[in-house]
Every structure is written in structure tokens, then in C-alpha cells.
C-alpha atoms as a PDB file:
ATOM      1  CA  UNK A   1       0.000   0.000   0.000  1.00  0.00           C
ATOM      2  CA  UNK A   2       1.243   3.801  -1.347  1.00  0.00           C
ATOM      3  CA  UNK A   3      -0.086   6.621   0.784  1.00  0.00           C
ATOM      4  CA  UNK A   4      -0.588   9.389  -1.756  1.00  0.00           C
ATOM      5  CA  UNK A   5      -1.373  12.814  -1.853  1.00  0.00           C
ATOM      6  CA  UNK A   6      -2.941  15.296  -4.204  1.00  0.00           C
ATOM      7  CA  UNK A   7      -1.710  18.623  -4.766  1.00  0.00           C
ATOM      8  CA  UNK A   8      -4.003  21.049  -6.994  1.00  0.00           C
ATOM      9  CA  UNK A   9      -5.803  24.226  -6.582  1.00  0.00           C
ATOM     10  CA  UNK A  10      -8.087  23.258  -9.107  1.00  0.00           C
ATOM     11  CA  UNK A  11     -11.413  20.656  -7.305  1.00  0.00           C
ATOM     12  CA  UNK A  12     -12.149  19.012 -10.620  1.00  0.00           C
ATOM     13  CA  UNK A  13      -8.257  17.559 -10.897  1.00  0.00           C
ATOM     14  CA  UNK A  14      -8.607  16.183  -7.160  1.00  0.00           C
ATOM     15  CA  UNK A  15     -12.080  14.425  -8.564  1.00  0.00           C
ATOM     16  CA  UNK A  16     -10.577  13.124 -12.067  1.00  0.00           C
ATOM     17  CA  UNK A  17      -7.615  11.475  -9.886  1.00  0.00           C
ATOM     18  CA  UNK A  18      -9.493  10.026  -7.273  1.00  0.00           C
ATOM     19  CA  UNK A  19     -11.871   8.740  -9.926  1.00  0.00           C
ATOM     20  CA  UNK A  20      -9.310   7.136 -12.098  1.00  0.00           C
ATOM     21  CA  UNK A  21      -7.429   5.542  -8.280  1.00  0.00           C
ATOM     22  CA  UNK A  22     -10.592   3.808  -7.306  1.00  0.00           C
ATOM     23  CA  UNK A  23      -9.135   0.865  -9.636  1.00  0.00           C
ATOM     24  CA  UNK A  24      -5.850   1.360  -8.000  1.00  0.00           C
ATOM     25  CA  UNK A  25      -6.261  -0.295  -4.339  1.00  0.00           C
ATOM     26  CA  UNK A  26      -2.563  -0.434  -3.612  1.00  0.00           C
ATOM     27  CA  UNK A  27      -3.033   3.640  -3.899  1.00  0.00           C
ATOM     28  CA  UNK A  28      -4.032   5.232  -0.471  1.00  0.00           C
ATOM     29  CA  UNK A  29      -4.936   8.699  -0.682  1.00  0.00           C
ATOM     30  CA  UNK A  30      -3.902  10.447   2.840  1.00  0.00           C
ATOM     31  CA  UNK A  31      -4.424  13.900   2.000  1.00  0.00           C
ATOM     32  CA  UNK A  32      -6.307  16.632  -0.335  1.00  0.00           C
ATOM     33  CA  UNK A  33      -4.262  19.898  -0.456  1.00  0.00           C
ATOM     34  CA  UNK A  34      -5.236  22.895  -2.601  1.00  0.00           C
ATOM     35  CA  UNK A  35      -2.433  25.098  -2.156  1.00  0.00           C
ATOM     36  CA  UNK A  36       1.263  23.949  -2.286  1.00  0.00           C
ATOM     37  CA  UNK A  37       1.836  26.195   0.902  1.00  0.00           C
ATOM     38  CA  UNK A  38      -0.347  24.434   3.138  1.00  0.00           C
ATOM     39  CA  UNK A  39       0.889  20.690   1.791  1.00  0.00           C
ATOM     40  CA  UNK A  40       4.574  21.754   2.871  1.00  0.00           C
ATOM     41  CA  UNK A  41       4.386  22.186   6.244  1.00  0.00           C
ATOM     42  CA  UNK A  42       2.320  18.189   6.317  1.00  0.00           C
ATOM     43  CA  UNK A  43       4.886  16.383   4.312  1.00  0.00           C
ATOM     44  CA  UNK A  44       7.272  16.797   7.030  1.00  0.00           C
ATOM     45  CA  UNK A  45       5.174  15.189   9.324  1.00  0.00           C
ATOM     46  CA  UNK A  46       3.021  12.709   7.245  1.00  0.00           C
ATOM     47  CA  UNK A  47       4.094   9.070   5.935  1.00  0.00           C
ATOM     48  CA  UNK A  48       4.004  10.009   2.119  1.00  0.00           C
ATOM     49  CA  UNK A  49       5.035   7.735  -0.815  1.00  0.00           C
ATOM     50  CA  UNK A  50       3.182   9.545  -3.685  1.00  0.00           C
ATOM     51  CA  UNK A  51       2.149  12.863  -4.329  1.00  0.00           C
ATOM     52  CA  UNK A  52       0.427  14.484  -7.114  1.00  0.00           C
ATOM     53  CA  UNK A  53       1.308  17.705  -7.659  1.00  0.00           C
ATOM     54  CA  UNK A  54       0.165  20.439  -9.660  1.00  0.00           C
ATOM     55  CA  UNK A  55       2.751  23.023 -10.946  1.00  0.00           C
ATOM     56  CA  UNK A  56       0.617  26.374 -11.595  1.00  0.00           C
ATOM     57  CA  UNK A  57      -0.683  27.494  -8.546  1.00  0.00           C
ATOM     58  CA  UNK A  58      -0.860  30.231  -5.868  1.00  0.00           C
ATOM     59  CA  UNK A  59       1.783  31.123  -3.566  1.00  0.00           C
ATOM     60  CA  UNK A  60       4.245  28.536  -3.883  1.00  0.00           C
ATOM     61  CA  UNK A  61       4.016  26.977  -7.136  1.00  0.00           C
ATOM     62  CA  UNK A  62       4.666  23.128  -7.444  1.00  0.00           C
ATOM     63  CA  UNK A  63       8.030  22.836  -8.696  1.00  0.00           C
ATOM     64  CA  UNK A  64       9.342  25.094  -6.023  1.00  0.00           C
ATOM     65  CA  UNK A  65       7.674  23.041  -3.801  1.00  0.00           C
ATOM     66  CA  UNK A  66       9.608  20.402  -4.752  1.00  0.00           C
ATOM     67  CA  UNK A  67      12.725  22.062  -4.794  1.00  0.00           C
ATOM     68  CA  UNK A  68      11.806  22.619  -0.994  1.00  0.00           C
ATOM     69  CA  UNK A  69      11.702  19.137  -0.096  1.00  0.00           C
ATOM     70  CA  UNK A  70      14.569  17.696   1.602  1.00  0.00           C
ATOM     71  CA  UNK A  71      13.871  14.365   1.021  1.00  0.00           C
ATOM     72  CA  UNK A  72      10.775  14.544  -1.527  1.00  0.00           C
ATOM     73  CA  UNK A  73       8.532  11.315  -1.893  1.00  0.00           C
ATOM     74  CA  UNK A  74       7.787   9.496  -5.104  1.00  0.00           C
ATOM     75  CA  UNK A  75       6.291  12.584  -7.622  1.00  0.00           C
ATOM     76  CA  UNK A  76       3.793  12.662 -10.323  1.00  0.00           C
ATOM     77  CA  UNK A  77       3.370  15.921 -11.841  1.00  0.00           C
ATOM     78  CA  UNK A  78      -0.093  16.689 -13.374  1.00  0.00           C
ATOM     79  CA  UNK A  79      -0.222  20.070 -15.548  1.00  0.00           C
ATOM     80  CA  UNK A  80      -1.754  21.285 -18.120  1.00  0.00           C
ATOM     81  CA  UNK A  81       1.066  23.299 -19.400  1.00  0.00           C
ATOM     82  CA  UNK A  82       4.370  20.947 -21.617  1.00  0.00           C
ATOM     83  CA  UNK A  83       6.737  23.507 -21.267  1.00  0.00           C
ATOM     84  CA  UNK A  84       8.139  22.499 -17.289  1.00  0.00           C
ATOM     85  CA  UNK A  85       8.727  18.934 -18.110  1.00  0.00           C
ATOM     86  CA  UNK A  86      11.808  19.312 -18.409  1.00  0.00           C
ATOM     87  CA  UNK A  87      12.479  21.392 -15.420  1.00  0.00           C
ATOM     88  CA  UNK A  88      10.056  18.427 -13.474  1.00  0.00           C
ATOM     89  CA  UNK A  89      12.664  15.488 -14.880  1.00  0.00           C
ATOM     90  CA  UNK A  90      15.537  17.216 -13.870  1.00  0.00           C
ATOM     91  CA  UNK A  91      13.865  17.142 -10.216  1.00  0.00           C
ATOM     92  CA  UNK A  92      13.601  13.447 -10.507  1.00  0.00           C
ATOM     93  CA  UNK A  93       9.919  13.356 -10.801  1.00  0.00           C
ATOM     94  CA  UNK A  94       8.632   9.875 -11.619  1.00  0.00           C
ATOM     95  CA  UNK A  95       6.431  10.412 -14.118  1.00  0.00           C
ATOM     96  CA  UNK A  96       4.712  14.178 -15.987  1.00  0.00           C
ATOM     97  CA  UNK A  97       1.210  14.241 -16.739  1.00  0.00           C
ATOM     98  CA  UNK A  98      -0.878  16.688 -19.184  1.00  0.00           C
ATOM     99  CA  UNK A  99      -4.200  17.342 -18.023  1.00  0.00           C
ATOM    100  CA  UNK A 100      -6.979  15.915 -18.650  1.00  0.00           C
ATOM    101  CA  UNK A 101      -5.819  12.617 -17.687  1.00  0.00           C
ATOM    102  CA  UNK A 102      -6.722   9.498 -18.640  1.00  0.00           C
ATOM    103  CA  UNK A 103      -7.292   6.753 -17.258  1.00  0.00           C
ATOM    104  CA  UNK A 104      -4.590   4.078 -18.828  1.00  0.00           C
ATOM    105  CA  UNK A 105      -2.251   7.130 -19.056  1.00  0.00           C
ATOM    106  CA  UNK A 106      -2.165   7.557 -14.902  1.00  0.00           C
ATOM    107  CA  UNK A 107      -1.945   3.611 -14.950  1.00  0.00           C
ATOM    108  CA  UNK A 108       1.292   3.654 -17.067  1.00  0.00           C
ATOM    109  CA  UNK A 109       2.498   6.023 -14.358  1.00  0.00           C
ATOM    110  CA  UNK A 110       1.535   4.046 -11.664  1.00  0.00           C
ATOM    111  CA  UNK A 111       3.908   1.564 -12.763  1.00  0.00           C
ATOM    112  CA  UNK A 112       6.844   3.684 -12.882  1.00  0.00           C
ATOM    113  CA  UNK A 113       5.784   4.010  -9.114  1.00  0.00           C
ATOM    114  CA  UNK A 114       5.504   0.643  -8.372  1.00  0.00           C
ATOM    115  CA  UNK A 115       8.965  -0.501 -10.383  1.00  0.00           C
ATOM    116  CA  UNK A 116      10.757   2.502  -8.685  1.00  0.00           C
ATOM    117  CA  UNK A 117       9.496   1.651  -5.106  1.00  0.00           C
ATOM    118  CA  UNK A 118      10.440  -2.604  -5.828  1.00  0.00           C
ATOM    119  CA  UNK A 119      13.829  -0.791  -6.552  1.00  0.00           C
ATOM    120  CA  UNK A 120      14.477   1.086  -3.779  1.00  0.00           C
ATOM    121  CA  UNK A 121      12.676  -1.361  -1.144  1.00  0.00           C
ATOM    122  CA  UNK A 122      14.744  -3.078   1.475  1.00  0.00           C
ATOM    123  CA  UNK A 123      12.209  -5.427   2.378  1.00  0.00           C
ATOM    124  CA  UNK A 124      10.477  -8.134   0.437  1.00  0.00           C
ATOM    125  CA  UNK A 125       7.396  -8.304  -0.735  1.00  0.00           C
ATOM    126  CA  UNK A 126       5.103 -10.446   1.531  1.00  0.00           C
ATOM    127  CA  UNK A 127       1.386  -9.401   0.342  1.00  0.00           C
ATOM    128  CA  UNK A 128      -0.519  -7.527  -2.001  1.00  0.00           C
ATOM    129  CA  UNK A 129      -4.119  -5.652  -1.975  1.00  0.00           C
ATOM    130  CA  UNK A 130      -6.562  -6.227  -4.006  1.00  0.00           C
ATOM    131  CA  UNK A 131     -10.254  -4.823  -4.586  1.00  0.00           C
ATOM    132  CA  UNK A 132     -12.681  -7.531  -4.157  1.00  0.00           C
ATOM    133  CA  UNK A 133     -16.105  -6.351  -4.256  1.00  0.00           C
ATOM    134  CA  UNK A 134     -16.163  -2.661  -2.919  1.00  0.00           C
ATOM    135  CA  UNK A 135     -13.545  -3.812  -0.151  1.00  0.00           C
ATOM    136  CA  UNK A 136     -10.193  -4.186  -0.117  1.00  0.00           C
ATOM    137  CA  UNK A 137      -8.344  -7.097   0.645  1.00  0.00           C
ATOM    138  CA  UNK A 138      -5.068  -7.790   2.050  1.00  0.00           C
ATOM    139  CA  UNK A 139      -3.378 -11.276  -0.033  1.00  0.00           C
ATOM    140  CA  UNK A 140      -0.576 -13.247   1.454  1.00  0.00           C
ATOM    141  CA  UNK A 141       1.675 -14.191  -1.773  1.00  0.00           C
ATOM    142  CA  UNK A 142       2.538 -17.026  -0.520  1.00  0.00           C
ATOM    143  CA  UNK A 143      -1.585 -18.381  -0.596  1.00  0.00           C
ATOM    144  CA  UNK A 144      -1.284 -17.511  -4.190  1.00  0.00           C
ATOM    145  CA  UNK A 145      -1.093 -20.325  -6.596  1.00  0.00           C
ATOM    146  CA  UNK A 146      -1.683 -19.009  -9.711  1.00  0.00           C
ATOM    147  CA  UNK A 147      -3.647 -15.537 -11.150  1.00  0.00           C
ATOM    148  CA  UNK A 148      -6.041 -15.698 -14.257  1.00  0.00           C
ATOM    149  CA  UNK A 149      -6.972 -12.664 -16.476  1.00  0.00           C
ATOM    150  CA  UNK A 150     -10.859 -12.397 -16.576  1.00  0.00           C
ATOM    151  CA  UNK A 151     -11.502  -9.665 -18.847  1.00  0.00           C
ATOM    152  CA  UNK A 152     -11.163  -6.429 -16.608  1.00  0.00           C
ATOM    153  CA  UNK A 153     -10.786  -8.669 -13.891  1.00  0.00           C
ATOM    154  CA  UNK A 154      -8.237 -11.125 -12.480  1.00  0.00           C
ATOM    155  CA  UNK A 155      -8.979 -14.763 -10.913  1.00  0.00           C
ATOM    156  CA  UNK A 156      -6.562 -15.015  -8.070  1.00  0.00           C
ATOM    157  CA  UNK A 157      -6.347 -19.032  -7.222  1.00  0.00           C
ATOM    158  CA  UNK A 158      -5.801 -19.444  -3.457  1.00  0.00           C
ATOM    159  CA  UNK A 159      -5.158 -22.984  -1.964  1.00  0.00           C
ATOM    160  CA  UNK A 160      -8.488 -23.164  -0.835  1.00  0.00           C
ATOM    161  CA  UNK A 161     -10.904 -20.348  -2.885  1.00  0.00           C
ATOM    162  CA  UNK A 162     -10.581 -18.548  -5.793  1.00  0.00           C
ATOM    163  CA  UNK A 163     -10.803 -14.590  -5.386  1.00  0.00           C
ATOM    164  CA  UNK A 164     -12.314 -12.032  -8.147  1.00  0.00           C
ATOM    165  CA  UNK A 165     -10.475  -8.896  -7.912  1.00  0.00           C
ATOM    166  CA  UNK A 166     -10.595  -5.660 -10.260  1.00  0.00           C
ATOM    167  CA  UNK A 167      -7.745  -5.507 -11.666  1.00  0.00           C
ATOM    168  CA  UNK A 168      -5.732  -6.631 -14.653  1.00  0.00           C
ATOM    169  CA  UNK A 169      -2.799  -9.134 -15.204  1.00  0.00           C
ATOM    170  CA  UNK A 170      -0.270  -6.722 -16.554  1.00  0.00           C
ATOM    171  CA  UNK A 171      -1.252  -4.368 -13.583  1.00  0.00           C
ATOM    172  CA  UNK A 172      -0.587  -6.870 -11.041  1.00  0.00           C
ATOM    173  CA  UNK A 173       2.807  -8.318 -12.801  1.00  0.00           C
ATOM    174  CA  UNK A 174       4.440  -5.464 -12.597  1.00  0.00           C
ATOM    175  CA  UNK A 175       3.209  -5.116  -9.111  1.00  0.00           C
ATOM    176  CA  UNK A 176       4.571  -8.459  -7.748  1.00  0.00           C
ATOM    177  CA  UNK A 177       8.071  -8.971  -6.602  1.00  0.00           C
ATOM    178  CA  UNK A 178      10.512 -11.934  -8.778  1.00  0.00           C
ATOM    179  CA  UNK A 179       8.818 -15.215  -6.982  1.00  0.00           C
ATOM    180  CA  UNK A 180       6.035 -14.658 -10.167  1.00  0.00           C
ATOM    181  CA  UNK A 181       6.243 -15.366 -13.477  1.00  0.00           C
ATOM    182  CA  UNK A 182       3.843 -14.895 -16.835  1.00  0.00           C
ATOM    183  CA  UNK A 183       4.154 -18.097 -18.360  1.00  0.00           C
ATOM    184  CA  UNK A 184       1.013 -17.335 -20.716  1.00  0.00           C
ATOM    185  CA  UNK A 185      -0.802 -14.302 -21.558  1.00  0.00           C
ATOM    186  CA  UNK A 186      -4.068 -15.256 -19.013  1.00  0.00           C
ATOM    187  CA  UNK A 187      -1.760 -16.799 -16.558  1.00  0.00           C
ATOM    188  CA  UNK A 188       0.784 -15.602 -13.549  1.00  0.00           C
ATOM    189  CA  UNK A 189       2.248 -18.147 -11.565  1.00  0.00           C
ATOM    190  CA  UNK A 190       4.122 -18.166  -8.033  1.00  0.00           C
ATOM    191  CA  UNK A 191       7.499 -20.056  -8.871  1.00  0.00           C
ATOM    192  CA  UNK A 192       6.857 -21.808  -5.405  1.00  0.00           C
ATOM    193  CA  UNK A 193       4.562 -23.941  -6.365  1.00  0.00           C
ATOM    194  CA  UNK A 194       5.624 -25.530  -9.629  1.00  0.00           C
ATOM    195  CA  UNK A 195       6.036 -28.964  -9.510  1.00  0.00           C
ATOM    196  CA  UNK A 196       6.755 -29.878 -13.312  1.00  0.00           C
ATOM    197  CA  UNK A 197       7.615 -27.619 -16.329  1.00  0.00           C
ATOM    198  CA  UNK A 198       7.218 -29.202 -20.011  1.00  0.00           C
ATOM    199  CA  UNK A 199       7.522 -26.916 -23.305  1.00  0.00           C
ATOM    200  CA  UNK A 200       3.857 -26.481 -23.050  1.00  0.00           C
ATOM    201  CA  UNK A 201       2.894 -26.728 -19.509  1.00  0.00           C
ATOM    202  CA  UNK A 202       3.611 -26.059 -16.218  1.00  0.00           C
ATOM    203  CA  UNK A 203       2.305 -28.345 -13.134  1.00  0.00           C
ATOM    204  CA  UNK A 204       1.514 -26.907 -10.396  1.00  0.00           C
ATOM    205  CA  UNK A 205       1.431 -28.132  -6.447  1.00  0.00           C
ATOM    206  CA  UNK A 206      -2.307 -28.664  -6.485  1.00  0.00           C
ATOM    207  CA  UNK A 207      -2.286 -30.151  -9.847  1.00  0.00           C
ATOM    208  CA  UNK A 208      -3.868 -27.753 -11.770  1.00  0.00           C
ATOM    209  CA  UNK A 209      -2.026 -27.952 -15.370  1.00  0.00           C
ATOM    210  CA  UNK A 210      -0.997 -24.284 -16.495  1.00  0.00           C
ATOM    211  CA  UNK A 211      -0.773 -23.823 -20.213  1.00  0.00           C
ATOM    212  CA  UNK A 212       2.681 -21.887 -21.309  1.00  0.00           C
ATOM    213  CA  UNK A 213       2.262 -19.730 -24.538  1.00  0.00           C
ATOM    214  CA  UNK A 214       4.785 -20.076 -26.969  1.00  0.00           C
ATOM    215  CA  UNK A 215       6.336 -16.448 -26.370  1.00  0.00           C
ATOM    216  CA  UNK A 216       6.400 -17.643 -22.993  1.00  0.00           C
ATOM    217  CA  UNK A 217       8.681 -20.968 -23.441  1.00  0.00           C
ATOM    218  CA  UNK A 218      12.028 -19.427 -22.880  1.00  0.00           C
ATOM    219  CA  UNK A 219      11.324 -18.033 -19.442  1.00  0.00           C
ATOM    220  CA  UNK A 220       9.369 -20.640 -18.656  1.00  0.00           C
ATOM    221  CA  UNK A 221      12.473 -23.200 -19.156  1.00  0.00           C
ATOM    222  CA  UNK A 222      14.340 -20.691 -16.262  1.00  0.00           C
ATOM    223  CA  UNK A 223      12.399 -22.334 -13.764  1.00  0.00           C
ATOM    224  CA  UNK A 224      13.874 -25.920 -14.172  1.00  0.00           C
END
């Protein structure tokens, strides 16, 4: 789980964000801030992985906010204006966004976040969360077997239940740590519990038979 903020002066780019992060569950927003004055004095004192930040704004704008920070969290910058991307990469922002956004454009940002953070992490990855429902759910990786694209949705195969959780497979491979593998285009694995690996399938602790597509055969051969 990312604690996030939002930085913006304008309401409607708070709404748009929060809108497109309610298929994000890993993404916990910890704070609204409408002026880039007021967020400075809270990042200090708040847990903060993410922010999004707004560059034109009263005050203090949002690059000079950054340029304040000490030790600045994880940034996406979300502006309407081009010309201070530059200026934003230079201050190691993860990621520059043009308003309006769009949905799968904040996603392919999100994973800059996610690969960035597996970088820098010093401990491993023990769970994941997942929106089941309207709740979300905290997954041991360990209970995973194996995870199934379905549509929009993934299929997340437990020892004992299978879970239904909004998301998609390439969102959640990029999210999990090395002990998981895409072995098909519908199909993540947990390297713990293969059994067997053939050319075109890959057996499983339970049993279940996993299918290996043939793009997939090389890596697939790298568990052996």
C-alpha cells in the first residue's frame, strides 16, 4: 500500500484522480491539499510515498515546492502546461502528466511508481491488496497459486478459494516482486509452487495444469 497525496488548486483535478485511483487499491490517498503552501508544512510530518502535484498554482508553485523538499517522496506531476517537463525530470519526478488525464495514461504512471518503489525497497514483498467487491483485501503471496486474467478482472487461485479482484494481469505483474512469473498471456504463476515444467505446460502443487504460450517458453524453461 502507497499513501498518496494530491496537490491542486483546481477541485475538478482532485475528482478526475481520485476517480481514475478507485481501480488502483494499492493507492491510499492520505491527504487533499489545494495550495502547495499548506501541503509543505504536512509532508514533514506525514508518511508520504506519492504525491500528485500540480505546478501552476498560488503562492508557492509546485516545482518550487519540490525544490523545498529535503527528502521529496515518489512525484507525479499533473499540468496542463508541456513547457516544465523538463524542469520536473531534472527534479527526478517519476512520471509528468498533461491534463486531462486518462485513465490508462495515470496507470502507465503508476507503474513507474511501483517498479521505482520494488527498486528502492529493502524489504520483500510479503502481500498484495486487491479490490474484491467494494472492499479491499489484504493477499498473502505465498496463498497464491496461480492468477487468471478475466476480462477487466483477475482470478486469483488461493489454496483453498478462488478470489475475483478488479484488476488486470499486466497491472498486477508489474506489481509483484521476482517469486512470479507470466508463463502465458491469461496466466501468472508463483514459482513456489511448480512442480513440473514441459515446453507447453507447467504443473503446479495442487495439480492444476498451467498452459505456457509459446512467447512464454524461454522463461518458462528458467524455472527448471
Amino acid at each position: 500500500m502507497l499513501n498518496a497525496l494530491i496537490i491542486d488548486d483546481e477541485p475538478l483535478a482532485h475528482l478526475v484522480i481520485q476517480h481514475h485511483l478507485a481501480a488502483h487499491p494499492t493507492i491510499n490517498i492520505v491527504g487533499q491539499y489545494y495550495s502547495a503552501k499548506d501541503a509543505l508544512y504536512d509532508l514533514a510530518k506525514l508518511d508520504v510515498d506519492l504525491v500528485f502535484l500540480d505546478i501552476n498554482m498560488p503562492e508557492l508553485s509546485g516545482l518550487e515546492l519540490l525544490k523545498a523538499l529535503a527528502k521529496p517522496p515518489q512525484v507525479i506531476i499533473v499540468s496542463a502546461y508541456q513547457e516544465y517537463a523538463f524542469e520536473g525530470f531534472e527534479l527526478n519526478v517519476t512520471d509528468y502528466l498533461l491534463k486531462p488525464v486518462s485513465a490508462e495514461r495515470l496507470e502507465q504512471a503508476l507503474n513507474k511508481v511501483i517498479i521505482r518503489e520494488n527498486q528502492f525497497s529493502t524489504q520483500p514483498q510479503s502481500s498484495i491488496i486487491l479490490k474484491v467487491d467494494r472492499e479491499k483485501r489484504k493477499i498473502n503471496l505465498d496463498s497464491i497459486e496461480y492468477i487468471e486474467a478475466y476480462g477487466n478482472y483477475v482470478r486469483v487461485h488461493l489454496a483453498d478459494q478462488v478470489i475475483l479482484a478488479t484488476s488486470t494481469l499486466k497491472r498486477l505483474s508489474v506489481q509483484l516482486d521476482g517469486s512470479f512469473l507470466q508463463t502465458h498471456k491469461s496466466f501468472l504463476i508463483n514459482k513456489n509452487k511448480v512442480v513440473a515444467v514441459s515446453n507447453d505446460y507447467i504443473e503446479l502443487i495442487s495439480g492444476t495444469i498451467v498452459k505456457v504460450g509459446k512467447s512464454y517458453k524461454k522463461v518458462s524453461r528458467s524455472l527448471l
